[in-house]
Protein backbone atom coordinates (compact mmCIF):
# COMPACT_ATOMS: atom_id res chain seq x y z
CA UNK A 1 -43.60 24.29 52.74
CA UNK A 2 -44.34 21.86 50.14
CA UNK A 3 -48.16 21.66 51.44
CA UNK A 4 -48.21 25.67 51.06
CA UNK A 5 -47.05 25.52 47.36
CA UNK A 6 -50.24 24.71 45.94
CA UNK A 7 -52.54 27.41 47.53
CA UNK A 8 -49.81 30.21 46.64
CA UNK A 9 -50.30 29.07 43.09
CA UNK A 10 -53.94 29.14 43.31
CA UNK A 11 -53.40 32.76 45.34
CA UNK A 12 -51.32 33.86 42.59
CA UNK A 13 -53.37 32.83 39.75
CA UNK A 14 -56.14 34.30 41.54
CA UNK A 15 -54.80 37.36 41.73
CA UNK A 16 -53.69 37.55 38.16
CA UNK A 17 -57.57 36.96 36.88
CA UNK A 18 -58.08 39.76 39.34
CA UNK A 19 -56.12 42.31 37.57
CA UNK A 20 -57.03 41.17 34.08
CA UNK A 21 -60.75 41.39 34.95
CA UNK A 22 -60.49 45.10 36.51
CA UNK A 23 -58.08 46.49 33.03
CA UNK A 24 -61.28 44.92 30.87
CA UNK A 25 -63.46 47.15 33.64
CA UNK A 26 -62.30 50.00 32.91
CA UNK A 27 -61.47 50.11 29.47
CA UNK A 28 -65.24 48.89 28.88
CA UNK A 29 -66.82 51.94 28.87
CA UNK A 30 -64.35 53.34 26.18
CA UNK A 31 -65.47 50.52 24.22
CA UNK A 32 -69.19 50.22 24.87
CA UNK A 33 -68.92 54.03 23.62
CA UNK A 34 -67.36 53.66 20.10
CA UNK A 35 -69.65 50.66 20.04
CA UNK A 36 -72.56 52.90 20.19
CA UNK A 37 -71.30 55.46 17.85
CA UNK A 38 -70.48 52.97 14.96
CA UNK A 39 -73.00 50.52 14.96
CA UNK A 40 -69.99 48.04 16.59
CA UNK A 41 -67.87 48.91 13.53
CA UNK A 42 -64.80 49.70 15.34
CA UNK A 43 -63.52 53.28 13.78
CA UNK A 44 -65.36 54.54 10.64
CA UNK A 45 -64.11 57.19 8.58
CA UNK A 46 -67.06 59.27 7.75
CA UNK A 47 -67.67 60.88 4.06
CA UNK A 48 -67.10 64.55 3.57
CA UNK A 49 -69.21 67.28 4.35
CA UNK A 50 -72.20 67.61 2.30
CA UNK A 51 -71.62 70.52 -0.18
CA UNK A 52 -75.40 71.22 -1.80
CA UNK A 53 -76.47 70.26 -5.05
CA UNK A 54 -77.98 67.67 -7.04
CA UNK A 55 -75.34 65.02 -8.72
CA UNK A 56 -74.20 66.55 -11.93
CA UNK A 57 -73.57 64.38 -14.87
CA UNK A 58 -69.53 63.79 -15.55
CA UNK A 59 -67.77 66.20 -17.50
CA UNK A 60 -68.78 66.20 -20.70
CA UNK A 61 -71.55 64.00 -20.39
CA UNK A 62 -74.96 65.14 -22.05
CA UNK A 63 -77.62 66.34 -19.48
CA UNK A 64 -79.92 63.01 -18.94
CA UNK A 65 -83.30 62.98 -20.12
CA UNK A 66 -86.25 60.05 -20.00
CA UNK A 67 -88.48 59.39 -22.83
CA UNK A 68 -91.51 59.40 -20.46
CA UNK A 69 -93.69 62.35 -20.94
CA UNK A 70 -93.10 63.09 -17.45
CA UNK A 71 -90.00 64.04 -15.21
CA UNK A 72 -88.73 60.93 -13.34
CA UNK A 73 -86.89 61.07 -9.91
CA UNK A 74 -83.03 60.29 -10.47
CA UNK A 75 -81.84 56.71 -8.50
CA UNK A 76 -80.09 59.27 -6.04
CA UNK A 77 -83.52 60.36 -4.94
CA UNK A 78 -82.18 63.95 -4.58
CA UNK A 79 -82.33 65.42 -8.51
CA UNK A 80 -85.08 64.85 -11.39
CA UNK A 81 -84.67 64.11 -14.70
CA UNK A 82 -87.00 66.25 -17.04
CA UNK A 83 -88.55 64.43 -20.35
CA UNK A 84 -86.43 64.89 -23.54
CA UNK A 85 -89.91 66.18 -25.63
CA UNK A 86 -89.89 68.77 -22.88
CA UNK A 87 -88.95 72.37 -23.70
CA UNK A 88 -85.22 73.91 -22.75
CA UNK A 89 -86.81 76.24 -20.16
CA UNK A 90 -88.46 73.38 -18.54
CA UNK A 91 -85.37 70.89 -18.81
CA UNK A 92 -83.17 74.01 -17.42
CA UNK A 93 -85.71 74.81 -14.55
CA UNK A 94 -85.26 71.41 -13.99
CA UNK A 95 -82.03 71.34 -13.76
CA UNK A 96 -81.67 74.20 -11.64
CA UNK A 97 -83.64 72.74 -9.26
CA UNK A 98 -81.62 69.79 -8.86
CA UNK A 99 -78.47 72.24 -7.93
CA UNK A 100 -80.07 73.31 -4.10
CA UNK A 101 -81.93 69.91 -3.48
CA UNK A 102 -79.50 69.27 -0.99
CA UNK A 103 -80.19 72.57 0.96
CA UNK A 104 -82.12 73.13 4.28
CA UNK A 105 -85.40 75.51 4.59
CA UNK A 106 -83.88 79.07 5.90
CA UNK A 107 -86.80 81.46 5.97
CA UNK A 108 -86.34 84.34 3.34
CA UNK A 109 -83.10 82.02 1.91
CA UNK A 110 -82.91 82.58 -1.95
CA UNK A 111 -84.23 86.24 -1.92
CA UNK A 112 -81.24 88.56 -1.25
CA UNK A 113 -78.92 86.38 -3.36
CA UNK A 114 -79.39 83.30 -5.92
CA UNK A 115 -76.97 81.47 -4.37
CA UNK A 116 -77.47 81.06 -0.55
CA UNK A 117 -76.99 78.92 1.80
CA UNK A 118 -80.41 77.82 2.03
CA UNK A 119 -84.13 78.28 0.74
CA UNK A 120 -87.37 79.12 1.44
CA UNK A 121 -90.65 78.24 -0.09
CA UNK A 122 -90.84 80.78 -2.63
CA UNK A 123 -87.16 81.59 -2.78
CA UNK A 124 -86.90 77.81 -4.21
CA UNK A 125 -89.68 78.41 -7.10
CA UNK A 126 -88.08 81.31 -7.65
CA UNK A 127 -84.42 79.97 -8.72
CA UNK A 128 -85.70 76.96 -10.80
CA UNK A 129 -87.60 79.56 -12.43
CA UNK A 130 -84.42 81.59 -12.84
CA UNK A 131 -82.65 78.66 -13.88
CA UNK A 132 -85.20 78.23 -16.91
CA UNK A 133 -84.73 81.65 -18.02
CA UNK A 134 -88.26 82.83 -16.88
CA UNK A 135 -87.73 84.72 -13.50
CA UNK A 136 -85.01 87.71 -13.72
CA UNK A 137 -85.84 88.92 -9.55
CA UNK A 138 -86.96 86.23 -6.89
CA UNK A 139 -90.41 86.51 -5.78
CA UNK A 140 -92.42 86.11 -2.37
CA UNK A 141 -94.83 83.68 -2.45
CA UNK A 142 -97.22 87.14 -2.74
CA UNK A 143 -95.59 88.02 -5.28
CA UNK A 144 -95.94 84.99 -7.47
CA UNK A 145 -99.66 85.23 -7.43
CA UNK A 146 -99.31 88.03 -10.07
CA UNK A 147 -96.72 86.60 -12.07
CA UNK A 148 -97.27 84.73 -15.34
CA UNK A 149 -100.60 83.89 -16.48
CA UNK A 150 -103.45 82.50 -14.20
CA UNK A 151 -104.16 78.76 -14.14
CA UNK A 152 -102.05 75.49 -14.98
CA UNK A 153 -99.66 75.64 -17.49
CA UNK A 154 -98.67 72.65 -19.76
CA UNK A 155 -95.29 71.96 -18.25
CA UNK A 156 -94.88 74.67 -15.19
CA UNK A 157 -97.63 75.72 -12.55
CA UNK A 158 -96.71 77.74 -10.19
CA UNK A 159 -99.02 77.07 -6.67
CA UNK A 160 -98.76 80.10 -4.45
CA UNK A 161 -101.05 81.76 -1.79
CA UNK A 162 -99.85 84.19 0.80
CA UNK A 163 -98.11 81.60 2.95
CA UNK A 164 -96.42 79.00 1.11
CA UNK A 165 -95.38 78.32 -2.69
CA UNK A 166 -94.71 75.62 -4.71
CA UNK A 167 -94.28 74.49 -8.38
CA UNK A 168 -95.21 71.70 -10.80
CA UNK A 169 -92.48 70.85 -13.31
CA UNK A 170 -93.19 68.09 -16.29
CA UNK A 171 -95.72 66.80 -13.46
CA UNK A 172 -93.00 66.00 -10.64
CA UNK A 173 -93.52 68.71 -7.58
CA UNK A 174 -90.68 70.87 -6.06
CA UNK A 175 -91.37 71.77 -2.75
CA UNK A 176 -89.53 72.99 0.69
CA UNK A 177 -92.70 71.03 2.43
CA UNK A 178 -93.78 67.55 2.37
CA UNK A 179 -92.67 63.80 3.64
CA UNK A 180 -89.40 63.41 3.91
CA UNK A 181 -86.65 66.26 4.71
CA UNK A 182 -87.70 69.99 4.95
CA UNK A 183 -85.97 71.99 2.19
CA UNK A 184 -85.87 72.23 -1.62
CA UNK A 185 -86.62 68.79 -2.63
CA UNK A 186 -88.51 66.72 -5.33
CA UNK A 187 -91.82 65.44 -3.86
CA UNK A 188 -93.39 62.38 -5.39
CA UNK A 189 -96.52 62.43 -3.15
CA UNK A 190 -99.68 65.17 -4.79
CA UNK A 191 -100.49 67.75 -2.21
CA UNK A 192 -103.83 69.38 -2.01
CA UNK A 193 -103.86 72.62 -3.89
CA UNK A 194 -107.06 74.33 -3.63
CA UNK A 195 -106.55 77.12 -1.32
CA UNK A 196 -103.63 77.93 -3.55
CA UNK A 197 -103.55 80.15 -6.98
CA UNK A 198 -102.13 78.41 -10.03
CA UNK A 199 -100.08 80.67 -12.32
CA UNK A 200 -98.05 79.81 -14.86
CA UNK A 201 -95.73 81.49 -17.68
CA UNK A 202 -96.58 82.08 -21.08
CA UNK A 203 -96.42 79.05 -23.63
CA UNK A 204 -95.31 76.73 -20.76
């Protein structure tokens, strides 16, 4: 008996790494899971849903300007800030624009209603436009190359042929197309623009 001692130990201890080792089985695959899904965070509480818009100053805060001639892309990368020697209708075009940067591309979004759930091309030009106090209807992108005057304006041209539309503001483009996301967004990167009409309002 005392001989047989030893080996039930070793059976019993044996058996117990046994049973450990199948639990870790199979719980692993819960755990390789969240593993994927978090980066091996363990459980991460993600943000709210996004609700559209650019970041709007704090309450009562001034509207931010630059001092640069141009319009500058904001740190958030999302909303543009126009120059202060700029006019109001281009600051407020501006920052109209900024309000649907965080919206997708929804063909013929923008056109039945300024505020949709997403834009188009020429349903984006169309509500910075609106914003600035220069556009009372949107516009198709056919539309636009009758509105305004022709050529490039000091602070606001208007690119449009009868596929696609897009704007200069204070030299910073707003366009659904382009690197990066599709949607209203501020593009830093010049686009080629000659099989488009340039139109532009009066004085601006």
């Amino acid at each position: 008996m005392r001989a047989l001692a030893p080996g039930r130990r070793a059976y019993a201890l044996a058996f117990a790494l046994l049973t450990v080792l199948g639990l870790s089985l199979i719980a692993a695959p819960r755990g390789i899971a969240r593993t994927r899904d978090t980066g091996g965070a363990g459980t991460v509480t993600l943000p709210p849903p996004d609700t559209g818009g650019g970041v709007p100053p704090a309450e009562g805060q001034p509207l931010p300007t630059t001092p640069l001639p141009t319009a500058q892309l904001s740190v958030d990368g999302r909303t543009a800030i126009p120059p202060v020697s700029a006019p109001d209708p281009v600051k407020n075009a501006i920052y109209a624009a900024n309000k649907i940067t965080r919206k997708p591309y929804i063909y013929g979004g923008g056109h039945r209603q300024w505020a949709d759930r997403g834009y188009d091309c020429s349903g984006s030009v169309s509500y910075a436009l609106h914003g600035g106090g220069l556009l009372n209807a949107p516009l198709p992108s056919t539309g636009f190359m009758k509105w305004g005057l022709p050529g490039r304006g000091l602070w606001i041209t208007v690119f449009t042929n009868p596929g696609h539309a897009y704007m200069m503001i204070a030299g910073l483009r707003f366009d659904t197309s382009g690197p990066g996301q599709r949607g209203p967004r501020w593009r830093k990167v010049a686009r080629i623009s000659s099989s488009f009409s340039a139109r532009h309002p009066l004085g601006l």
